[in-house]
Protein backbone atom coordinates (compact mmCIF):
# COMPACT_ATOMS: atom_id res chain seq x y z
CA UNK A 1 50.90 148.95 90.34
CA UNK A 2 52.53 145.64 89.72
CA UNK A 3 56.00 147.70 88.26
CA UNK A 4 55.57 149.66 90.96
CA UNK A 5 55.86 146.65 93.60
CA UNK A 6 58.43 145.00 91.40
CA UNK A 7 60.20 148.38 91.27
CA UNK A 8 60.40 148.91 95.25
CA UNK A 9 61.36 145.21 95.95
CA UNK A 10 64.37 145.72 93.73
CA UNK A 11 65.36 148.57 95.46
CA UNK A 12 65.17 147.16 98.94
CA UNK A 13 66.67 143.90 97.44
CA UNK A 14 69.78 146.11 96.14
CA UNK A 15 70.06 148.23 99.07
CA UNK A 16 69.57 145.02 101.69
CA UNK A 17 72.82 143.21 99.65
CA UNK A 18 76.16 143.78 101.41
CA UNK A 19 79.21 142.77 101.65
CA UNK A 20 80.61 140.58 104.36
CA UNK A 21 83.98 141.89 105.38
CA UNK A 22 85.83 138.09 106.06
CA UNK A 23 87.07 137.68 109.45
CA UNK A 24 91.05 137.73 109.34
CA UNK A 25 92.97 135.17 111.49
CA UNK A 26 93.76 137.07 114.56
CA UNK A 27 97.45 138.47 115.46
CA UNK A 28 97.30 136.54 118.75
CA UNK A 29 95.73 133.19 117.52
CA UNK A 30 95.16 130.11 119.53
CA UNK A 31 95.29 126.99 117.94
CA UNK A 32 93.02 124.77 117.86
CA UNK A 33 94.09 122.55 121.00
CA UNK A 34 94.74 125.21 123.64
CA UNK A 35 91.09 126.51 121.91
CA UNK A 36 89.34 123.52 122.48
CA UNK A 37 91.13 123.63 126.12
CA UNK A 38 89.64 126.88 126.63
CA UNK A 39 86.16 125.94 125.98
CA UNK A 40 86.27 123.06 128.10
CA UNK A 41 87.61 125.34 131.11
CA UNK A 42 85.01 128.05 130.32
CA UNK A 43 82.02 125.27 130.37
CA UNK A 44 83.41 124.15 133.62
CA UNK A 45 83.52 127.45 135.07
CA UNK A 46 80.33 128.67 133.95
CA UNK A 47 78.20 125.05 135.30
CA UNK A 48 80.22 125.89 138.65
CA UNK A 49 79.44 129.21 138.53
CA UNK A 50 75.61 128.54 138.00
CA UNK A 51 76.02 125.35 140.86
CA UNK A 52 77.15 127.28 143.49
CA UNK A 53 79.16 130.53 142.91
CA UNK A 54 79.39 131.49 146.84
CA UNK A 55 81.96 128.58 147.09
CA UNK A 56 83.99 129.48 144.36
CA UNK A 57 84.46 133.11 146.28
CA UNK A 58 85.19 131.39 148.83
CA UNK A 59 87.84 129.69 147.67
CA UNK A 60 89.32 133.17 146.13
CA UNK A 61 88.07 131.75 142.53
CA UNK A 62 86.99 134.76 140.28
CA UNK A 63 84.68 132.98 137.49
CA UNK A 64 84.99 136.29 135.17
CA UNK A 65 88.26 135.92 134.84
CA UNK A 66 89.26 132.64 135.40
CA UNK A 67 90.21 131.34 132.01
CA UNK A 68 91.54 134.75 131.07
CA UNK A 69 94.03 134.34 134.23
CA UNK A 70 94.60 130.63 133.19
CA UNK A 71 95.78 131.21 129.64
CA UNK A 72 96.87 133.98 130.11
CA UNK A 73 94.96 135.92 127.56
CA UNK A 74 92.36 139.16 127.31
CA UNK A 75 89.16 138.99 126.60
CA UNK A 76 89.62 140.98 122.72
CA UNK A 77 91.86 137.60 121.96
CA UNK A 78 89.55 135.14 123.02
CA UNK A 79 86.87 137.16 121.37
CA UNK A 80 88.22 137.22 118.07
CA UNK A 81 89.61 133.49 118.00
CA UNK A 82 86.12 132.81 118.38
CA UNK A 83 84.71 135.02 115.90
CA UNK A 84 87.84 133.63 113.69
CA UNK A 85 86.49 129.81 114.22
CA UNK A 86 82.68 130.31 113.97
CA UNK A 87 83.57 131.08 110.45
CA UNK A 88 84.25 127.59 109.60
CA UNK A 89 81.03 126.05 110.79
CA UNK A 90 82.13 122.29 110.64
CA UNK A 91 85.64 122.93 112.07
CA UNK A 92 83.82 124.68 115.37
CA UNK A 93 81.33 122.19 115.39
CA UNK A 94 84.42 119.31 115.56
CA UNK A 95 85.97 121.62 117.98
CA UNK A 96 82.73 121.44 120.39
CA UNK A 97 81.55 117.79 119.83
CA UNK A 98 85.74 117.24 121.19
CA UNK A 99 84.79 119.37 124.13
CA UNK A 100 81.37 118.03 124.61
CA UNK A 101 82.80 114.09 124.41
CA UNK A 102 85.37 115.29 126.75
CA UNK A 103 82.82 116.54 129.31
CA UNK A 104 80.43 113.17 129.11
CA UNK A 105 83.76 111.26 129.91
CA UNK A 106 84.36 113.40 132.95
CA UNK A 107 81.29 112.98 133.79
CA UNK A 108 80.95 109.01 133.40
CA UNK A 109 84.17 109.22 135.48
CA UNK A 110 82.85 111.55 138.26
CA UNK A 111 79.32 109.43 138.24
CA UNK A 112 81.12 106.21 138.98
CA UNK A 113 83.12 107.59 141.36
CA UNK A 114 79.81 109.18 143.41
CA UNK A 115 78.44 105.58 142.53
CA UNK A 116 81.28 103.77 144.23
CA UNK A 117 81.52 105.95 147.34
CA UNK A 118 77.88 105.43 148.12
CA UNK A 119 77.94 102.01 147.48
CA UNK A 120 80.54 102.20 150.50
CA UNK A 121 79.09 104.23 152.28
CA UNK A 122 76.19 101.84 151.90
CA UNK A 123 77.98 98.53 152.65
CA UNK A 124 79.40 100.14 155.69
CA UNK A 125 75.91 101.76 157.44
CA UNK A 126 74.73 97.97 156.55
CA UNK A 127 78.03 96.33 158.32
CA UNK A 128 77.19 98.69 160.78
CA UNK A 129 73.55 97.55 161.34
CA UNK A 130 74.35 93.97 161.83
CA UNK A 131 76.76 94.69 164.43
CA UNK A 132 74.09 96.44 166.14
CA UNK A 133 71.98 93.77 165.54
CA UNK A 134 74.13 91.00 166.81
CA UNK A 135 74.87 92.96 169.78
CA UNK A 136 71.08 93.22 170.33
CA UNK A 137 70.64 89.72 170.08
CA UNK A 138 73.74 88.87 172.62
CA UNK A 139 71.92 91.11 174.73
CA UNK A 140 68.91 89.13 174.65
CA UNK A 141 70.44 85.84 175.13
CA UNK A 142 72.52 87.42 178.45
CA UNK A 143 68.99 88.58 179.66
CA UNK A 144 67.21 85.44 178.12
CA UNK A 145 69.29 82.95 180.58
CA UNK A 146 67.84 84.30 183.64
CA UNK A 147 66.19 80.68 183.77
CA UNK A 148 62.56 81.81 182.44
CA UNK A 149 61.67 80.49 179.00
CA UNK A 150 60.92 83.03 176.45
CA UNK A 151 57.48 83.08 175.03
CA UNK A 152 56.38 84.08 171.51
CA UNK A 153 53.12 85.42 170.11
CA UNK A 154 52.70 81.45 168.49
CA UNK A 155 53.21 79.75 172.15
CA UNK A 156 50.02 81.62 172.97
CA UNK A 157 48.17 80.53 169.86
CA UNK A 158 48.95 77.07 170.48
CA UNK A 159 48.20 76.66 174.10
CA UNK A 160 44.43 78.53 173.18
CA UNK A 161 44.29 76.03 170.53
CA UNK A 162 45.50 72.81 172.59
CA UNK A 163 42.80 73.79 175.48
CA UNK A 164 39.80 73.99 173.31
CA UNK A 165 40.38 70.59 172.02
């Protein structure tokens, strides 16, 4: 039974073992640059197509075939210069942590900018407000000089307290 097992595991060992065919560099190849350009475009397409893709139609903005258009490639040539640089893991993993850095920059960039303009647009509703406020309290003084004192909630308190003693 045991030969038997050892037998049949060979077999299916033996007939599991291939060989890889290696992935030739492509006829229309991108280098490594324009690649790593290409990535970047295709993230940004793809978070603006899942953000809010009826604004990108509207704009006449296909997503499909936006970085096809843009580089002027198909989609067989980006396929295989892809299939061509997975092969060397550590190169395509340079290749995305470029693209990735690249994006946190952009965003740091676009977050400071957001930061900025509401900042502004905070400084300005609170410039705002105090104008209102002074005019609120011009209004009061034109309507406080019609010769009768104005009274507070502590002028009360302190005549009660005066009378009882």
């Amino acid at each position: 039974m045991k030969k038997l097992f050892l037998i049949i595991s060979i077999v299916i060992i033996g007939a599991s073992c291939q060989e890889i065919p290696e992935v030739q560099k492509p006829e229309s190849f991108i280098e490594q640059p324009v690649m790593e350009e290409i990535l970047y475009e295709s993230i940004l397409i793809n978070a603006a197509q899942g953000y809010n893709i009826a604004k990108l139609k509207l704009i006449g903005l296909k997503p499909d075939t936006y970085v096809y258009d843009k580089f002027d490639i198909d989609s067989a040539t980006y396929a295989q210069n892809v299939a061509y640089y997975t092969t060397d893991i550590d190169a395509y993993r340079e290749m995305n942590a470029k693209v990735l850095d690249r994006i946190k920059a952009q965003l740091a960039v676009d977050d400071s900018i957001e930061t900025a303009e509401r900042k502004l647009k905070d400084s300005l509703r609170t410039a705002r407000a105090k104008e209102l406020q002074k005019e609120k309290q011009s209004e009061r003084t034109i309507e406080g000089n019609s010769g009768l004192p104005t009274r507070t909630v502590t002028d009360s308190f302190a005549r009660r307290y005066r009378k009882q003693n």
